[in-house]
Structures are given as structure tokens and as C-alpha cells.
PDB file of N, CA and C in Angstrom:
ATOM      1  N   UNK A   1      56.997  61.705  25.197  1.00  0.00           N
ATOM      2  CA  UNK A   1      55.913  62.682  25.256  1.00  0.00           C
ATOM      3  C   UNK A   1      56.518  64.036  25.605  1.00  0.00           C
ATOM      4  N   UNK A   2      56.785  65.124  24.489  1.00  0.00           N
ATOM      5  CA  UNK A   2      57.086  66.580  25.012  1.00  0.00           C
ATOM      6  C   UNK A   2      56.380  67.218  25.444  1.00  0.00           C
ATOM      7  N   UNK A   3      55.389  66.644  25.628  1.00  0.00           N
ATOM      8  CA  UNK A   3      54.097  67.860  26.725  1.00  0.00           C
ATOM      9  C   UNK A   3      54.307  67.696  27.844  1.00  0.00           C
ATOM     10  N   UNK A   4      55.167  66.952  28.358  1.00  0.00           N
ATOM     11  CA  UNK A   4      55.805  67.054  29.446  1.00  0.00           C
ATOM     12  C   UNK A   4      56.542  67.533  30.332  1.00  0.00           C
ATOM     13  N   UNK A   5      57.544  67.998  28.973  1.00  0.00           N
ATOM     14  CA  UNK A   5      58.646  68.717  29.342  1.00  0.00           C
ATOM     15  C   UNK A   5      57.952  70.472  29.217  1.00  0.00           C
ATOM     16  N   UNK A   6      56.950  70.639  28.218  1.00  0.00           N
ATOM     17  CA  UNK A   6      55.963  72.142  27.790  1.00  0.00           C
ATOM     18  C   UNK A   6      55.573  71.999  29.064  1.00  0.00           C
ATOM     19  N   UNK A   7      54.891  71.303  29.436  1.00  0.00           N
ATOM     20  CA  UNK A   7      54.173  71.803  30.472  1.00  0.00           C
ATOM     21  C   UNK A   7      54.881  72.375  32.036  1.00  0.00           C
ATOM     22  N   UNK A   8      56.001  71.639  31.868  1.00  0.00           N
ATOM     23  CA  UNK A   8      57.087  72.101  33.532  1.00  0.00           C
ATOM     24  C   UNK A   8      57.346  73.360  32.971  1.00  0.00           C
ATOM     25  N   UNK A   9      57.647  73.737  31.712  1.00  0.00           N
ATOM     26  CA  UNK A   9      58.285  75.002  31.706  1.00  0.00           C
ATOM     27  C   UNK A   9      56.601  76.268  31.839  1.00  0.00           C
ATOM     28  N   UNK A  10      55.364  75.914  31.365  1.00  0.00           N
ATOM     29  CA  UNK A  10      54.732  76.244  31.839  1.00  0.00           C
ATOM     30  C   UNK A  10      54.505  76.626  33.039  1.00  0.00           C
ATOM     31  N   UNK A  11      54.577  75.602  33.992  1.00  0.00           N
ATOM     32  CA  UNK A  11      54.088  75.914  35.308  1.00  0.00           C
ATOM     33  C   UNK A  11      55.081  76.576  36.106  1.00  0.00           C
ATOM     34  N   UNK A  12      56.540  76.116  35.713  1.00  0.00           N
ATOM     35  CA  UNK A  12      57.229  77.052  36.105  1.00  0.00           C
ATOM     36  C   UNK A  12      57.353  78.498  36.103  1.00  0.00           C
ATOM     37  N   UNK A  13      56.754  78.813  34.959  1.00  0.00           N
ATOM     38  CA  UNK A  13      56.776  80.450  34.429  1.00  0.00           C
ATOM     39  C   UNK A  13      55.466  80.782  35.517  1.00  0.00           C
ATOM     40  N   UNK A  14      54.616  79.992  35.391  1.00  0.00           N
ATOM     41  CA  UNK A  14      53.010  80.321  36.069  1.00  0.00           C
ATOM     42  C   UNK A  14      53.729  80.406  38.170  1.00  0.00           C
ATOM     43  N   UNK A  15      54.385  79.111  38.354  1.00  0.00           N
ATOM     44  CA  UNK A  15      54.715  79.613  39.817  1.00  0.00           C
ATOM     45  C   UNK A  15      55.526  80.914  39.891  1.00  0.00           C
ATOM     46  N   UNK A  16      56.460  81.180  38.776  1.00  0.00           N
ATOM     47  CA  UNK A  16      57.403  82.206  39.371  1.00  0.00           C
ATOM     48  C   UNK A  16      56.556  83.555  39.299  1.00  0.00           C
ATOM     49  N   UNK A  17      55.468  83.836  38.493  1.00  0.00           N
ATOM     50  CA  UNK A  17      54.646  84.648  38.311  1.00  0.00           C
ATOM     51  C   UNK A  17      54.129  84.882  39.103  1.00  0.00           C
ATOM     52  N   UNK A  18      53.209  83.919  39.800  1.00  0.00           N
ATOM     53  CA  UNK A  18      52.124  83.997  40.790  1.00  0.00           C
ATOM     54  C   UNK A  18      52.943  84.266  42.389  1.00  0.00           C
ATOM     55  N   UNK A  19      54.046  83.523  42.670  1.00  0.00           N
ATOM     56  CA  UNK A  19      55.044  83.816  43.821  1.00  0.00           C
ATOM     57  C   UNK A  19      55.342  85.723  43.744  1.00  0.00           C
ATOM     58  N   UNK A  20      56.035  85.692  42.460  1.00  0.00           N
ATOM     59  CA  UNK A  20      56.372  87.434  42.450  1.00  0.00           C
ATOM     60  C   UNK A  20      55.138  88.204  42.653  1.00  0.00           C
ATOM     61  N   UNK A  21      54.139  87.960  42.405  1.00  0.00           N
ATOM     62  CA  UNK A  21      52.826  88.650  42.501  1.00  0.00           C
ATOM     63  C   UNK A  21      52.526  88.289  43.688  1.00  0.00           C
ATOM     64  N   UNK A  22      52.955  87.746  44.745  1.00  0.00           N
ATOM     65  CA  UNK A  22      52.987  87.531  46.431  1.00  0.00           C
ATOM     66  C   UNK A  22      51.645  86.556  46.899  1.00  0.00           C
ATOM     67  N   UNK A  23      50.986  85.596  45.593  1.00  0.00           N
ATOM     68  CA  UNK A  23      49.908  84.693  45.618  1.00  0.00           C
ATOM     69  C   UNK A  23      50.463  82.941  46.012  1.00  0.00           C
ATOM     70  N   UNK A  24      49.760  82.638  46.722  1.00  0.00           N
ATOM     71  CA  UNK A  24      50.350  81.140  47.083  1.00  0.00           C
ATOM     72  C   UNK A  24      49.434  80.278  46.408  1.00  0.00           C
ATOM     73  N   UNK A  25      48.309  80.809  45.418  1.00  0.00           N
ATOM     74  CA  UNK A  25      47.636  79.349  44.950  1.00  0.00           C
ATOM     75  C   UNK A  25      47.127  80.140  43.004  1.00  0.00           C
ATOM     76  N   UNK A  26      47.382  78.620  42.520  1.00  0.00           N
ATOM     77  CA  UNK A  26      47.086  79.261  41.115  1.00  0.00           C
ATOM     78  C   UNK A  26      45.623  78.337  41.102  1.00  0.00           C
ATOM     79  N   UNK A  27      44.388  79.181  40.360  1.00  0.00           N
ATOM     80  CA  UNK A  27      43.368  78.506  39.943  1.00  0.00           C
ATOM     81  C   UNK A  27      43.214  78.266  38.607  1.00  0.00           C
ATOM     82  N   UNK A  28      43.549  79.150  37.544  1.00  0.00           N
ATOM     83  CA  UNK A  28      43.575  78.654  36.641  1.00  0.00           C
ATOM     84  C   UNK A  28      44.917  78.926  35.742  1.00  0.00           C
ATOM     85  N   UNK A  29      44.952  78.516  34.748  1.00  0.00           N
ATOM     86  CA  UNK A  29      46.364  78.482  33.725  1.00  0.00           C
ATOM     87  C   UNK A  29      45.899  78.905  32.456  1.00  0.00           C
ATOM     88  N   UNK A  30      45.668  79.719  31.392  1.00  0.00           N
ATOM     89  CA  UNK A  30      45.530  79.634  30.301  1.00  0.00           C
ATOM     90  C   UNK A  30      46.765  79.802  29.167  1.00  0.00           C
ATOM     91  N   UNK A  31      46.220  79.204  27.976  1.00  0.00           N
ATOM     92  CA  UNK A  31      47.409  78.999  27.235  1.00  0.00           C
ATOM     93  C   UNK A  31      46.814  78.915  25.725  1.00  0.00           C
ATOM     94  N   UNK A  32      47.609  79.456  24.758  1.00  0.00           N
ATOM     95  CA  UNK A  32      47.589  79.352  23.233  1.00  0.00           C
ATOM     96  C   UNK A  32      48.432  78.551  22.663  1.00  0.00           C
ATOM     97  N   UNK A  33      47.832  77.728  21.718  1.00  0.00           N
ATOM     98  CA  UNK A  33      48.953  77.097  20.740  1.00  0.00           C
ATOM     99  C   UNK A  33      48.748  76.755  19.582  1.00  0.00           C
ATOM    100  N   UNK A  34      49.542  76.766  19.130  1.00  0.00           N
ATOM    101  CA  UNK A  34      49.443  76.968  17.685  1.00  0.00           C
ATOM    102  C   UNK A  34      49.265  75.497  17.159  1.00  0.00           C
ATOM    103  N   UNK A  35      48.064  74.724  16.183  1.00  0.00           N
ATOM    104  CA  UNK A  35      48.478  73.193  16.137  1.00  0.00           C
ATOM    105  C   UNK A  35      49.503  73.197  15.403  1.00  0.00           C
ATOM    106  N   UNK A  36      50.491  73.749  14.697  1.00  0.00           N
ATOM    107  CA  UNK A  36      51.906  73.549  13.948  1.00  0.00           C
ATOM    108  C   UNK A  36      53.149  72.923  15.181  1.00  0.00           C
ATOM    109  N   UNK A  37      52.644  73.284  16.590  1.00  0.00           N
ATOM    110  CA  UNK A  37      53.542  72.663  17.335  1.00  0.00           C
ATOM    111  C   UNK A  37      53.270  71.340  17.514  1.00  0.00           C
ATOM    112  N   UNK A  38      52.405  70.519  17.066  1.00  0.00           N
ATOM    113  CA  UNK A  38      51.805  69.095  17.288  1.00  0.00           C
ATOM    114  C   UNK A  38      51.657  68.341  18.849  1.00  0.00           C
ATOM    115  N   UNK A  39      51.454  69.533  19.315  1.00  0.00           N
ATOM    116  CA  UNK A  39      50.737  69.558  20.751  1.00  0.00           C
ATOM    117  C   UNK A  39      49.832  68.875  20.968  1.00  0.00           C
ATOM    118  N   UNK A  40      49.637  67.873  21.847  1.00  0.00           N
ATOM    119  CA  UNK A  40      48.337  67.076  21.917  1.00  0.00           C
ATOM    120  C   UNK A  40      47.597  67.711  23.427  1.00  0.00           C
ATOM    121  N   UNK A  41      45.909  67.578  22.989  1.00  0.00           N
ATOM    122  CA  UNK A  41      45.417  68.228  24.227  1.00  0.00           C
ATOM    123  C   UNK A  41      45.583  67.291  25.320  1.00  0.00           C
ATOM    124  N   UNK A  42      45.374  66.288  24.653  1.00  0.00           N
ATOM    125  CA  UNK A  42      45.187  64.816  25.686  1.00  0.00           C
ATOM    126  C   UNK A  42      46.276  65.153  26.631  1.00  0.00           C
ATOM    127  N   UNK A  43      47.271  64.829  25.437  1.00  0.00           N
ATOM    128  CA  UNK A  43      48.728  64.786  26.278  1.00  0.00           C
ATOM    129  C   UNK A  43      48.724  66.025  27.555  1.00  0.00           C
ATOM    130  N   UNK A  44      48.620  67.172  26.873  1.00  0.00           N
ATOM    131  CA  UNK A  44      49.139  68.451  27.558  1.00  0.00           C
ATOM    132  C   UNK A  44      48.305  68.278  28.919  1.00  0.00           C
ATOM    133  N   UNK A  45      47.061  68.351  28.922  1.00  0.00           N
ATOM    134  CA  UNK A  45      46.486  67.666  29.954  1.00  0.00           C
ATOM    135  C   UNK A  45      46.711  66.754  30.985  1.00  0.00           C
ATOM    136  N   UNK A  46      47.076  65.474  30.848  1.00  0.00           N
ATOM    137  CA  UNK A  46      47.590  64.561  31.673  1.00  0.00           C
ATOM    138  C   UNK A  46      48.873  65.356  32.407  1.00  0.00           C
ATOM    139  N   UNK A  47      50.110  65.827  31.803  1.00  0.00           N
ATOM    140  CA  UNK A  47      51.075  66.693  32.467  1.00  0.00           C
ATOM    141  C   UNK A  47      50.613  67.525  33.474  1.00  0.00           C
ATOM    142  N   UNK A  48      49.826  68.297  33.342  1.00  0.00           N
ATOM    143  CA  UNK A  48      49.472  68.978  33.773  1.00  0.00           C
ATOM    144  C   UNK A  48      48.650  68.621  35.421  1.00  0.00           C
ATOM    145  N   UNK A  49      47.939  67.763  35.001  1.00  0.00           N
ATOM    146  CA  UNK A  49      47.306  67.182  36.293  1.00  0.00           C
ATOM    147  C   UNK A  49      48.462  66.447  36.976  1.00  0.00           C
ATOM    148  N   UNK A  50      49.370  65.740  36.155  1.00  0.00           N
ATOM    149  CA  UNK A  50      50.082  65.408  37.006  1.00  0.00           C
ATOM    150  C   UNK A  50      51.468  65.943  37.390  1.00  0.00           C
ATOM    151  N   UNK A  51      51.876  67.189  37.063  1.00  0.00           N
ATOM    152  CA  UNK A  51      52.551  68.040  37.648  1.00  0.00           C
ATOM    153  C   UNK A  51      52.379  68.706  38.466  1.00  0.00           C
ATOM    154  N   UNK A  52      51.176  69.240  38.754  1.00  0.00           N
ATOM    155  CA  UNK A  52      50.346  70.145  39.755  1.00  0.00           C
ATOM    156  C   UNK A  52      50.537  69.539  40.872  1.00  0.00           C
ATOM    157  N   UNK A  53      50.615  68.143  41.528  1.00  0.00           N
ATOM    158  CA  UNK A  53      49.735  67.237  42.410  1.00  0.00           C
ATOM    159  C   UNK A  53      51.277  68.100  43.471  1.00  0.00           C
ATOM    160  N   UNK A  54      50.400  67.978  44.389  1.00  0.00           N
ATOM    161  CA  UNK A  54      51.366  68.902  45.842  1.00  0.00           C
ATOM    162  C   UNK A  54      52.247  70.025  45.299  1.00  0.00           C
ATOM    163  N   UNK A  55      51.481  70.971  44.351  1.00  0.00           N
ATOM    164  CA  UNK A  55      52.151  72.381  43.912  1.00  0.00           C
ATOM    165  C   UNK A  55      51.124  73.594  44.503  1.00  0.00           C
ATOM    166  N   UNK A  56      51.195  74.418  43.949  1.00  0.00           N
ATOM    167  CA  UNK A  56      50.610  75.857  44.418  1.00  0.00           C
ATOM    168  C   UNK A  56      48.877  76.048  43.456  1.00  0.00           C
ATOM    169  N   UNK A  57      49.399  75.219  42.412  1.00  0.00           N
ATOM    170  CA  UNK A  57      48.473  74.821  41.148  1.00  0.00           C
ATOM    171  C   UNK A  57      47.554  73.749  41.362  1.00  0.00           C
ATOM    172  N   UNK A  58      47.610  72.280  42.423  1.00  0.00           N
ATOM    173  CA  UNK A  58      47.200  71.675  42.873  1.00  0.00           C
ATOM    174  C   UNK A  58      45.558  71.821  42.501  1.00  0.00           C
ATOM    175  N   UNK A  59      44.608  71.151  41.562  1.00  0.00           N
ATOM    176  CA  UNK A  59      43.097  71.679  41.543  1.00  0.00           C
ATOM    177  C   UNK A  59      42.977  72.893  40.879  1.00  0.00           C
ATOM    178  N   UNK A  60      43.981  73.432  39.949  1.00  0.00           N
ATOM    179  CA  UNK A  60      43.777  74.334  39.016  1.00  0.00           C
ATOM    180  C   UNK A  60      43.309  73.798  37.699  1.00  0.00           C
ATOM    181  N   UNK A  61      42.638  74.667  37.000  1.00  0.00           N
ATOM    182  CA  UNK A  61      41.811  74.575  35.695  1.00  0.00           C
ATOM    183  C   UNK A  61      43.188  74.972  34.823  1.00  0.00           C
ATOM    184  N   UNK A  62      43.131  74.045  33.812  1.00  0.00           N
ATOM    185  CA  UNK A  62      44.248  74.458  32.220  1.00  0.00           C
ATOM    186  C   UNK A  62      43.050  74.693  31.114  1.00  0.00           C
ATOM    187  N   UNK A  63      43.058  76.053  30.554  1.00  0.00           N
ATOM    188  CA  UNK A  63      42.192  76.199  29.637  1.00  0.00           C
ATOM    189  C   UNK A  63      43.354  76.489  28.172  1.00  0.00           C
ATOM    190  N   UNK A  64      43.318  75.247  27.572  1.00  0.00           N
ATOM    191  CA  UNK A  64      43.936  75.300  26.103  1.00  0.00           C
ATOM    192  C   UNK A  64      43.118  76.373  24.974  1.00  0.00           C
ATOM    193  N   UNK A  65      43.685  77.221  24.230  1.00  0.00           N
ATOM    194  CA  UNK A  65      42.972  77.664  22.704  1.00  0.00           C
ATOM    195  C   UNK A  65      44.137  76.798  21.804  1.00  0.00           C
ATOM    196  N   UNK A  66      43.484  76.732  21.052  1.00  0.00           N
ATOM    197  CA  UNK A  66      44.469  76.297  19.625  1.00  0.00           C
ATOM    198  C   UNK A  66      44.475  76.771  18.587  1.00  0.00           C
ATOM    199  N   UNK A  67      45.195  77.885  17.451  1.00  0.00           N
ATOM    200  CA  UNK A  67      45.122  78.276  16.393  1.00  0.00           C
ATOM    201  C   UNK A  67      45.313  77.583  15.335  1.00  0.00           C
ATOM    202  N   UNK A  68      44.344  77.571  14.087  1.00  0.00           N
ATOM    203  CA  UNK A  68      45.238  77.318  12.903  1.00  0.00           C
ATOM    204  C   UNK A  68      46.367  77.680  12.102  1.00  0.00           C
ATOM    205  N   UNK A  69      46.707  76.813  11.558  1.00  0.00           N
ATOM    206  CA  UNK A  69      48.303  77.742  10.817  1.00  0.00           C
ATOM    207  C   UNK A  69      47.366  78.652  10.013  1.00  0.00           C
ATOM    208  N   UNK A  70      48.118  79.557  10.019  1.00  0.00           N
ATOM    209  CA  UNK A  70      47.817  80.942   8.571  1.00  0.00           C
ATOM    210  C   UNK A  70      48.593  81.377   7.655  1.00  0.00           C
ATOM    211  N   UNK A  71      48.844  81.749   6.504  1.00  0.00           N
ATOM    212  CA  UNK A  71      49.902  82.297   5.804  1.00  0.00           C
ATOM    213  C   UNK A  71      49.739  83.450   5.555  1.00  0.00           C
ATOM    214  N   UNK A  72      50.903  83.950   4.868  1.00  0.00           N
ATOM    215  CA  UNK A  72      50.414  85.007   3.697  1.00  0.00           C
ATOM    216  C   UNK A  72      51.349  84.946   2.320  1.00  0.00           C
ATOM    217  N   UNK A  73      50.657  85.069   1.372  1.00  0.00           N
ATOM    218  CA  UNK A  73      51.181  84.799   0.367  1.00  0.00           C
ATOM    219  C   UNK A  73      51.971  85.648  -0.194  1.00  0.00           C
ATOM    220  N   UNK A  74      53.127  85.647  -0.309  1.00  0.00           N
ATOM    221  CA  UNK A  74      54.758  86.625  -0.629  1.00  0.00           C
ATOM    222  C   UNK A  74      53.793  87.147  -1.905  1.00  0.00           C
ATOM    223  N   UNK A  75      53.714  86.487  -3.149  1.00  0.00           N
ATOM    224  CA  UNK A  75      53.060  87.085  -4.435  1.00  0.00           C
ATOM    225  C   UNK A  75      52.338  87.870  -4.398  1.00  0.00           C
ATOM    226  N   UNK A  76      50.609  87.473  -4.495  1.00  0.00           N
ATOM    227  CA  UNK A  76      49.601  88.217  -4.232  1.00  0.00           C
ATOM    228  C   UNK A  76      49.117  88.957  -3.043  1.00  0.00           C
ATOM    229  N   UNK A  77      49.680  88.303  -2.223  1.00  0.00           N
ATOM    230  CA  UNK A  77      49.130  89.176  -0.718  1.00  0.00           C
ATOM    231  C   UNK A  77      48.288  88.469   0.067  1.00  0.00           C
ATOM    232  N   UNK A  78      47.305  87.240  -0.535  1.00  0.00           N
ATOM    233  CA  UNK A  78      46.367  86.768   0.501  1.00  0.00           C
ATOM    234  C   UNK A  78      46.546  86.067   1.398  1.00  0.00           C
ATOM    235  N   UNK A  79      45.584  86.244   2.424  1.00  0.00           N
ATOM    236  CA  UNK A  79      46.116  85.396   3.536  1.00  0.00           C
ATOM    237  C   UNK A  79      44.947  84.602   3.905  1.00  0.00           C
ATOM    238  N   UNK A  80      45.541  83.130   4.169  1.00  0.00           N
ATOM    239  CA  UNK A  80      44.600  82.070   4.623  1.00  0.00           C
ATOM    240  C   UNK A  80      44.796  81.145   5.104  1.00  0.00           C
ATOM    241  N   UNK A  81      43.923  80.432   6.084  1.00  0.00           N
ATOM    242  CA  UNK A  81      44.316  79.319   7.072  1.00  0.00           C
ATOM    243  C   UNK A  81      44.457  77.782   6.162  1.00  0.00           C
ATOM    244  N   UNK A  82      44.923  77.069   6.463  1.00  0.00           N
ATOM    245  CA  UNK A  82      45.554  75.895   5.704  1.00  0.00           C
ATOM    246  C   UNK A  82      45.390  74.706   6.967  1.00  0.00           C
ATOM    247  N   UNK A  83      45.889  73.425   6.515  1.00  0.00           N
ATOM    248  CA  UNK A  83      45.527  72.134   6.959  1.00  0.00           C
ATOM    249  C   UNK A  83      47.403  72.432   7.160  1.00  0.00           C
ATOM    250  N   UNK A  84      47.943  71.073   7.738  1.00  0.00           N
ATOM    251  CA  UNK A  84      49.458  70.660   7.909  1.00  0.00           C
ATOM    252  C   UNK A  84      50.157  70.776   6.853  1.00  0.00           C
ATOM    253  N   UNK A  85      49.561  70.136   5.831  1.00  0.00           N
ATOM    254  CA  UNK A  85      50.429  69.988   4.503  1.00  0.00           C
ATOM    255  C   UNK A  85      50.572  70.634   3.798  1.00  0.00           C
ATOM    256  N   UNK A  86      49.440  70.831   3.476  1.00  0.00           N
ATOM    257  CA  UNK A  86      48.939  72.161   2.031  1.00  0.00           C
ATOM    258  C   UNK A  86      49.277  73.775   2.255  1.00  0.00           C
ATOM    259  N   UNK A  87      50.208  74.283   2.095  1.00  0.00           N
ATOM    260  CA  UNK A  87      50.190  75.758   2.492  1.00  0.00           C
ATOM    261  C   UNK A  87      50.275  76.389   1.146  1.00  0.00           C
ATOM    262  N   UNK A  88      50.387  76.027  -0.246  1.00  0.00           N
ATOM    263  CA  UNK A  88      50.190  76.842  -1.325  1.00  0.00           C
ATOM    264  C   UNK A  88      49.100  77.754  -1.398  1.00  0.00           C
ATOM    265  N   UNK A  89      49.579  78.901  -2.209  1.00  0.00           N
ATOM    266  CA  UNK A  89      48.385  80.031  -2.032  1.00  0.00           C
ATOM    267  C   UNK A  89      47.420  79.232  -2.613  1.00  0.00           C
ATOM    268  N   UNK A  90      45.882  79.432  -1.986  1.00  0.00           N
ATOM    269  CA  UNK A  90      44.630  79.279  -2.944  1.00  0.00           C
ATOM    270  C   UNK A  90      44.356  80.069  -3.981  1.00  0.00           C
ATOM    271  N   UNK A  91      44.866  81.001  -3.972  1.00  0.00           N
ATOM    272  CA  UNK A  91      44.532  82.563  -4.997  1.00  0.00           C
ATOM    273  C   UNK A  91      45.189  82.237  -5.950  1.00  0.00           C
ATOM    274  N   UNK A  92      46.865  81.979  -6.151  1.00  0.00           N
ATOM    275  CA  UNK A  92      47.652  82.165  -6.971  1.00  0.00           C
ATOM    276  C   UNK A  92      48.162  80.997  -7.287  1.00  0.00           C
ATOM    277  N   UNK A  93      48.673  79.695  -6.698  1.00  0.00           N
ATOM    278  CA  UNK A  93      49.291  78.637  -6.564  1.00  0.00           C
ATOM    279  C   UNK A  93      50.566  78.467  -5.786  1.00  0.00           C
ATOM    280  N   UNK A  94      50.886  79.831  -5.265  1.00  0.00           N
ATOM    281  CA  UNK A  94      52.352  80.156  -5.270  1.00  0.00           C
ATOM    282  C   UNK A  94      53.021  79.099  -4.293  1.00  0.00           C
ATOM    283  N   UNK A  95      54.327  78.669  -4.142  1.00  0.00           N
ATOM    284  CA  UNK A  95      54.691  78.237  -2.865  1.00  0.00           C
ATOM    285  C   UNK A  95      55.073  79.194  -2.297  1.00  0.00           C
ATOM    286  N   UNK A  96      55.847  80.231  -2.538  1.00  0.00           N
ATOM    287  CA  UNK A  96      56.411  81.845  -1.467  1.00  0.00           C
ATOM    288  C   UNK A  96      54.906  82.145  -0.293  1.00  0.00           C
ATOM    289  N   UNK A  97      55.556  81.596   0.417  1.00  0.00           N
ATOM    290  CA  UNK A  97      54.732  82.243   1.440  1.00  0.00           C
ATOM    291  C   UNK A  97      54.970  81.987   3.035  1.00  0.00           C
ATOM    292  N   UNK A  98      54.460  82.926   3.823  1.00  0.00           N
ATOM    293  CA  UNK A  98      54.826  83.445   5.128  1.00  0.00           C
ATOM    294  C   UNK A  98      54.117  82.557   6.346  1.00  0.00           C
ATOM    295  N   UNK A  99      54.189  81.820   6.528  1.00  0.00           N
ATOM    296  CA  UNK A  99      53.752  81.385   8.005  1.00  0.00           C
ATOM    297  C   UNK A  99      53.504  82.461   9.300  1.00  0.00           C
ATOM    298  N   UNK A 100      52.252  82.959   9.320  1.00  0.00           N
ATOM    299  CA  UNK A 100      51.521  84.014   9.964  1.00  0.00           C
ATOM    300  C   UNK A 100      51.361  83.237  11.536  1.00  0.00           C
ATOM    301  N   UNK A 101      50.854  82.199  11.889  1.00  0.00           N
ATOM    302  CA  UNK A 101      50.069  81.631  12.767  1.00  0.00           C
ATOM    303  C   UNK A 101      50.066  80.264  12.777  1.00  0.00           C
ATOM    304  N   UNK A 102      50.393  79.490  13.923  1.00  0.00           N
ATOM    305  CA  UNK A 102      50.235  78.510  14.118  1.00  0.00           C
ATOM    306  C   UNK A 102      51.510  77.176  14.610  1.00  0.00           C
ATOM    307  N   UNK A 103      52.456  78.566  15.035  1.00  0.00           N
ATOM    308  CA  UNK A 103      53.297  77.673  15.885  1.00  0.00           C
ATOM    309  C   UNK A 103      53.727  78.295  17.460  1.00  0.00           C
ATOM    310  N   UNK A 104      52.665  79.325  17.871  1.00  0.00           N
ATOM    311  CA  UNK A 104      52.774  79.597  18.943  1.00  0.00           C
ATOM    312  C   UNK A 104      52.577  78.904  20.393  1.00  0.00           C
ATOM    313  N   UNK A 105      53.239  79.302  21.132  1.00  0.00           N
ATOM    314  CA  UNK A 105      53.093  78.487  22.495  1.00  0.00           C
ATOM    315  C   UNK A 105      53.420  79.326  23.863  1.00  0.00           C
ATOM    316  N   UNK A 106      51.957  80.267  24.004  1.00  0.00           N
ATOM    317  CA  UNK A 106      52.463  80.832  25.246  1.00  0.00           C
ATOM    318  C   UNK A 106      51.350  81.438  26.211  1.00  0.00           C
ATOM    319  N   UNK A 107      51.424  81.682  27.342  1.00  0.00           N
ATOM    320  CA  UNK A 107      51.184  81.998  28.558  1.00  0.00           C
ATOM    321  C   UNK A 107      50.166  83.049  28.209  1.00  0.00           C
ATOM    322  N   UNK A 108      48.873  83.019  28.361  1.00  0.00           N
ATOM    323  CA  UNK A 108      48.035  84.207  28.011  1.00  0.00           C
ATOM    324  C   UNK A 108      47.703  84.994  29.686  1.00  0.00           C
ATOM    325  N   UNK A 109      46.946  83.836  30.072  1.00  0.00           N
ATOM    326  CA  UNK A 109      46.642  84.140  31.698  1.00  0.00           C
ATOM    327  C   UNK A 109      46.639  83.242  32.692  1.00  0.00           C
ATOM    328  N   UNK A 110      47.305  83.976  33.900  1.00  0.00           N
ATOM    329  CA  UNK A 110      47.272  83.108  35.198  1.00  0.00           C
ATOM    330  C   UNK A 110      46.051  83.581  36.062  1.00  0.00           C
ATOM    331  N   UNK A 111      45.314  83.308  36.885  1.00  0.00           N
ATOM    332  CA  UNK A 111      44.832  83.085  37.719  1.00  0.00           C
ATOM    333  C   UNK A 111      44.889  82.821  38.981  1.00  0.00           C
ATOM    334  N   UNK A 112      45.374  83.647  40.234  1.00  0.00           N
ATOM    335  CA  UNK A 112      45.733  83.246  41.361  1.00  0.00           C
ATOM    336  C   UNK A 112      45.051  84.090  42.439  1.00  0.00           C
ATOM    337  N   UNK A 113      45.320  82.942  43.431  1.00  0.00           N
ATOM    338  CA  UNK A 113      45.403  84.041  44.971  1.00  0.00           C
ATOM    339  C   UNK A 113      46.084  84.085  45.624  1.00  0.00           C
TER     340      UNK A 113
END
């Protein structure tokens, strides 16, 4: 399970944040990801609760967003959200095209006191 290992480096970034900002408790965590990283919420979740347990985060809220992948099409120009597999342009057929969205993974907002 790599939401395991996402999530320590998460909370790590979130304690060293909230410590430098001179706060001893995090309430909430928010986070973006892209589903191209095949991130599971389930998963990311369980880590999370159970990384927290006797941390600074301890009873903090994880609020996940998730984007779709997006492209843009090298040929014609359009751009549009797609499923896993399928990324050919709809407009044109093309395969040339740009992966816009949907393999991100990062830190939007912390929450502390």
C-alpha cells in the first residue's frame, strides 16, 4: 500500500509547517490529487488516521479533492477530460497530446493552532 508511504511524507511536510509557524496542533490537512496517481481514498485515509495517533495531528480532519486527467491536444488545440485509458483527441482522433491534469499530489492547506 503506497498511501502509506504519501501520507508520512504528507504529514511530515504538514508537522514541519505547522512547528515553523510556532503551532503545536494540526486540525485539518487538505490535499489534491490527481486520479492518474491511483491513489485510493480508502487507502489514503486509513494512513492517515493511523499515522496521526500520538502526533500534533492526532483528531485532525484529511479533506481529499481529486482531479480528472485533462489533455490538450498537440494538433487542434482542444482540451478535455478523459477516463484512464482513452486520452485520444475527441475533436480530431489524434494521439499527440499533452497531459494537462491529473497526476498531481500536493499540500493545498494546513490548519493549525
Amino acid at each position: 500500500m503506497h498511501e502509506m508511504g504519501i501520507m508520512q511524507g504528507i504529514l511530515d511536510a504538514s508537522f514541519e509547517a505547522a512547528q515553523n509557524a510556532g503551532k503545536s496542533k494540526i486540525s485539518l490537512v487538505k490535499v489534491t490529487i490527481g486520479e492518474l496517481t491511483e491513489i485510493q481514498d480508502y487507502a489514503l485515509e486509513f494512513a492517515f488516521e493511523a499515522l496521526t495517533k500520538d502526533t500534533m495531528a492526532e483528531d485532525a480532519k484529511l479533506e481529499m479533492t481529486f482531479l480528472e486527467p485533462k489533455s490538450t491536444c498537440q494538433d487542434c488545440g482542444h482540451t478535455y477530460t478523459h477516463d484512464h485509458f482513452t486520452m485520444t483527441c475527441p475533436e480530431c482522433g489524434s494521439f499527440d497530446v499533452k497531459l494537462i491534469q491529473g497526476r498531481e499530489l500536493q499540500i493545498d492547506a494546513i490548519e493549525a493552532d
